[in-house]
C-alpha atoms as a PDB file:
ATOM      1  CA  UNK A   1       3.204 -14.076 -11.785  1.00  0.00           C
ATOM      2  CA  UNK A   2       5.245 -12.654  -9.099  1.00  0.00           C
ATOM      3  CA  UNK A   3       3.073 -13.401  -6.846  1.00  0.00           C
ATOM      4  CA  UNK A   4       2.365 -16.813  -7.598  1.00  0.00           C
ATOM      5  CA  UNK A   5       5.816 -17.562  -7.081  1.00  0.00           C
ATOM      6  CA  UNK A   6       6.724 -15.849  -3.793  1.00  0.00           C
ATOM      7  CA  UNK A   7       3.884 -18.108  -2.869  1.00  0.00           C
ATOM      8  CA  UNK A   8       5.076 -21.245  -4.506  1.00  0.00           C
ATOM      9  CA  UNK A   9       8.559 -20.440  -2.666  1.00  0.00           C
ATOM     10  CA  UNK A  10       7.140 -20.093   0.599  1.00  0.00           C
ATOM     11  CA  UNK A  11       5.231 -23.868   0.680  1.00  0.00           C
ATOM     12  CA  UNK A  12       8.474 -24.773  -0.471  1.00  0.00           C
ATOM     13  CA  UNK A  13      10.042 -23.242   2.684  1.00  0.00           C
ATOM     14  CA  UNK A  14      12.723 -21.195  -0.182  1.00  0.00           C
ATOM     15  CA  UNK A  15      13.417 -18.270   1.946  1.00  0.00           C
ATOM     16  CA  UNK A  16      15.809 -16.773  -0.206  1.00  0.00           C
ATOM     17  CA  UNK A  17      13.685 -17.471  -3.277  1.00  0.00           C
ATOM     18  CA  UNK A  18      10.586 -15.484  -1.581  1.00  0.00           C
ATOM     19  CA  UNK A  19      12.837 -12.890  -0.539  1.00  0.00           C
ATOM     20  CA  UNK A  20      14.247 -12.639  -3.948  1.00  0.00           C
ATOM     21  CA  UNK A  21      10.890 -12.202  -5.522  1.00  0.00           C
ATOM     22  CA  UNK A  22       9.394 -10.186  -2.920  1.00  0.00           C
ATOM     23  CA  UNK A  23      12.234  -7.783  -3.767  1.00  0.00           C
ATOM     24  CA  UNK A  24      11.660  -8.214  -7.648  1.00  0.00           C
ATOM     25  CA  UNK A  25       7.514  -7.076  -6.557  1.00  0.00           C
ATOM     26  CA  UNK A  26       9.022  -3.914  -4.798  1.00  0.00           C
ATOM     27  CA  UNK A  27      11.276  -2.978  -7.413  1.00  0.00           C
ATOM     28  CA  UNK A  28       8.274  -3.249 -10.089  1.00  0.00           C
ATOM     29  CA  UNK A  29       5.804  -1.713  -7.432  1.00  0.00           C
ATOM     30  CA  UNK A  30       8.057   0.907  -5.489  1.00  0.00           C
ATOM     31  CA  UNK A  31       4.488   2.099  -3.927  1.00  0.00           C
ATOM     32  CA  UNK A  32       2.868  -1.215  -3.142  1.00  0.00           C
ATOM     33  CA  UNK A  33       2.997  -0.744   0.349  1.00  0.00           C
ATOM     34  CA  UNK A  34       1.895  -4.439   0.505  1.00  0.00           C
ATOM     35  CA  UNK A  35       5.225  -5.604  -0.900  1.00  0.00           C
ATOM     36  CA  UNK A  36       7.472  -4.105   1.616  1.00  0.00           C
ATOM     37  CA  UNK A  37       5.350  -5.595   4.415  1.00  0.00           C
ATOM     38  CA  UNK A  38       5.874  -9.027   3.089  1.00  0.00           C
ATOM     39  CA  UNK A  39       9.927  -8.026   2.472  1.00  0.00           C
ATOM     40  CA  UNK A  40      10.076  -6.526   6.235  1.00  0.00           C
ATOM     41  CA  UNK A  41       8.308 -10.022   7.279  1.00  0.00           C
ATOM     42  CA  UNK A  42      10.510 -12.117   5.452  1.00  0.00           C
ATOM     43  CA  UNK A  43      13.523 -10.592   5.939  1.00  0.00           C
ATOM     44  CA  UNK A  44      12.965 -10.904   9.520  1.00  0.00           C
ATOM     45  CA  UNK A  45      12.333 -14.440   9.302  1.00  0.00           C
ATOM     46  CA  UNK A  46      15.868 -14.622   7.578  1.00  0.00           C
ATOM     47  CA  UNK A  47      17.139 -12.178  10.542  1.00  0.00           C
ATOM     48  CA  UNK A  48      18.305  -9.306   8.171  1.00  0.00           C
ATOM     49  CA  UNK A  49      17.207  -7.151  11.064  1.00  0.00           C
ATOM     50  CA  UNK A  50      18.616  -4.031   9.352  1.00  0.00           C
ATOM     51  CA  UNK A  51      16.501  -4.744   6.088  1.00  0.00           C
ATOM     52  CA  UNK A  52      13.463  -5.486   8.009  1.00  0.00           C
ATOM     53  CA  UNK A  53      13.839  -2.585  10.020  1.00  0.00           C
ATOM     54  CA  UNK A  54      14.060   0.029   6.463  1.00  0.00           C
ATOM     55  CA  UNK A  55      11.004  -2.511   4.512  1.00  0.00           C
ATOM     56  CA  UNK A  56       8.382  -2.154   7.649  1.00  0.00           C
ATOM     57  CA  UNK A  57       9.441   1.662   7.874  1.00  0.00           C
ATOM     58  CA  UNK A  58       8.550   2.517   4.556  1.00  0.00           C
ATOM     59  CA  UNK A  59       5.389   0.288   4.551  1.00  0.00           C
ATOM     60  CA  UNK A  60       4.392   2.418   7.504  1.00  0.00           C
ATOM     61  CA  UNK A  61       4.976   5.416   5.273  1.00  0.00           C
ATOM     62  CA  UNK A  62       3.068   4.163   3.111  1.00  0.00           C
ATOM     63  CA  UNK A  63      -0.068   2.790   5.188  1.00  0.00           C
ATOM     64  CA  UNK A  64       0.225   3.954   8.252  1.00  0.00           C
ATOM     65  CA  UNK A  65      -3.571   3.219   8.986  1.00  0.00           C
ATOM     66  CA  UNK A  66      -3.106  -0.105   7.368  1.00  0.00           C
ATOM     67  CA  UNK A  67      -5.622  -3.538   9.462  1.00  0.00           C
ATOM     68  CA  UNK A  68      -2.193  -4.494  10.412  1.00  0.00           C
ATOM     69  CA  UNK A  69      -0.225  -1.365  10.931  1.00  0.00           C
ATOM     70  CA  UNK A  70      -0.026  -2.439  14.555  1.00  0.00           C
ATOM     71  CA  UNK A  71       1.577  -5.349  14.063  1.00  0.00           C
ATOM     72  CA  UNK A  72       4.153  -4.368  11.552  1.00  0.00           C
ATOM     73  CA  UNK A  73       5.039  -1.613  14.592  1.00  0.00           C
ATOM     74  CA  UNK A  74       5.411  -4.932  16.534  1.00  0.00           C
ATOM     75  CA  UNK A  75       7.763  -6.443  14.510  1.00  0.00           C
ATOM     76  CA  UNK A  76       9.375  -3.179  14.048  1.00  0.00           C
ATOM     77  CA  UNK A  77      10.496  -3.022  17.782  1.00  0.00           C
ATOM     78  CA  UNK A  78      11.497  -6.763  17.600  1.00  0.00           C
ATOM     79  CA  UNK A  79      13.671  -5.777  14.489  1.00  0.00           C
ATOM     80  CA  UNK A  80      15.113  -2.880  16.845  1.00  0.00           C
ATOM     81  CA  UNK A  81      15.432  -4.283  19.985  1.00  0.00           C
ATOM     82  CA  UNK A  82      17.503  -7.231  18.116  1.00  0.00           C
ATOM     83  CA  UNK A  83      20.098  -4.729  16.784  1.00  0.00           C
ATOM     84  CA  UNK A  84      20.102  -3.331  20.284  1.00  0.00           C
ATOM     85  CA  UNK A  85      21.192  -6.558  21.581  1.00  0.00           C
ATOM     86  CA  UNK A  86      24.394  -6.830  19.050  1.00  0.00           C
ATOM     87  CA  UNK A  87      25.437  -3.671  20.016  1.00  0.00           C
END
């Protein structure tokens, strides 16, 4: 059900809905590495750099020889190197 409407929210273009219920999925699923890629993703699209940053890290704990581990590293340095830039 979750999942149906993280998906619903993002056609809608509801950021904060699909972040909202992304967050819901990882509290229910603390070990779905799955979920805290998508919350890393999305919080990056809402530039919570600092959130990204802690959801991609633990998804990388989690599945560090994920398909996509590479790019969640990616978007882990972008996540950094935006923080950087603040500072």
């Amino acid at each position: 059900m979750l999942n149906n409407r993280r998906h619903v929210y993002l056609a809608r273009g509801d950021l904060p809905r699909a972040i909202a219920t992304v967050e819901k999925m990882v509290l229910v699923n603390p070990l779905g590495a799955d979920h805290h890629r998508d919350a890393g993703t999305l919080y990056l699209l809402a530039r919570s750099f600092g959130k990204a940053i802690a959801s991609l890290e633990r998804y990388l704990q989690l599945a560090p020889d994920a398909p996509d581990a590479e790019a969640a590293r990616q978007h882990l340095r972008a996540a950094t190197q935006m923080i950087a830039r603040w500072n």
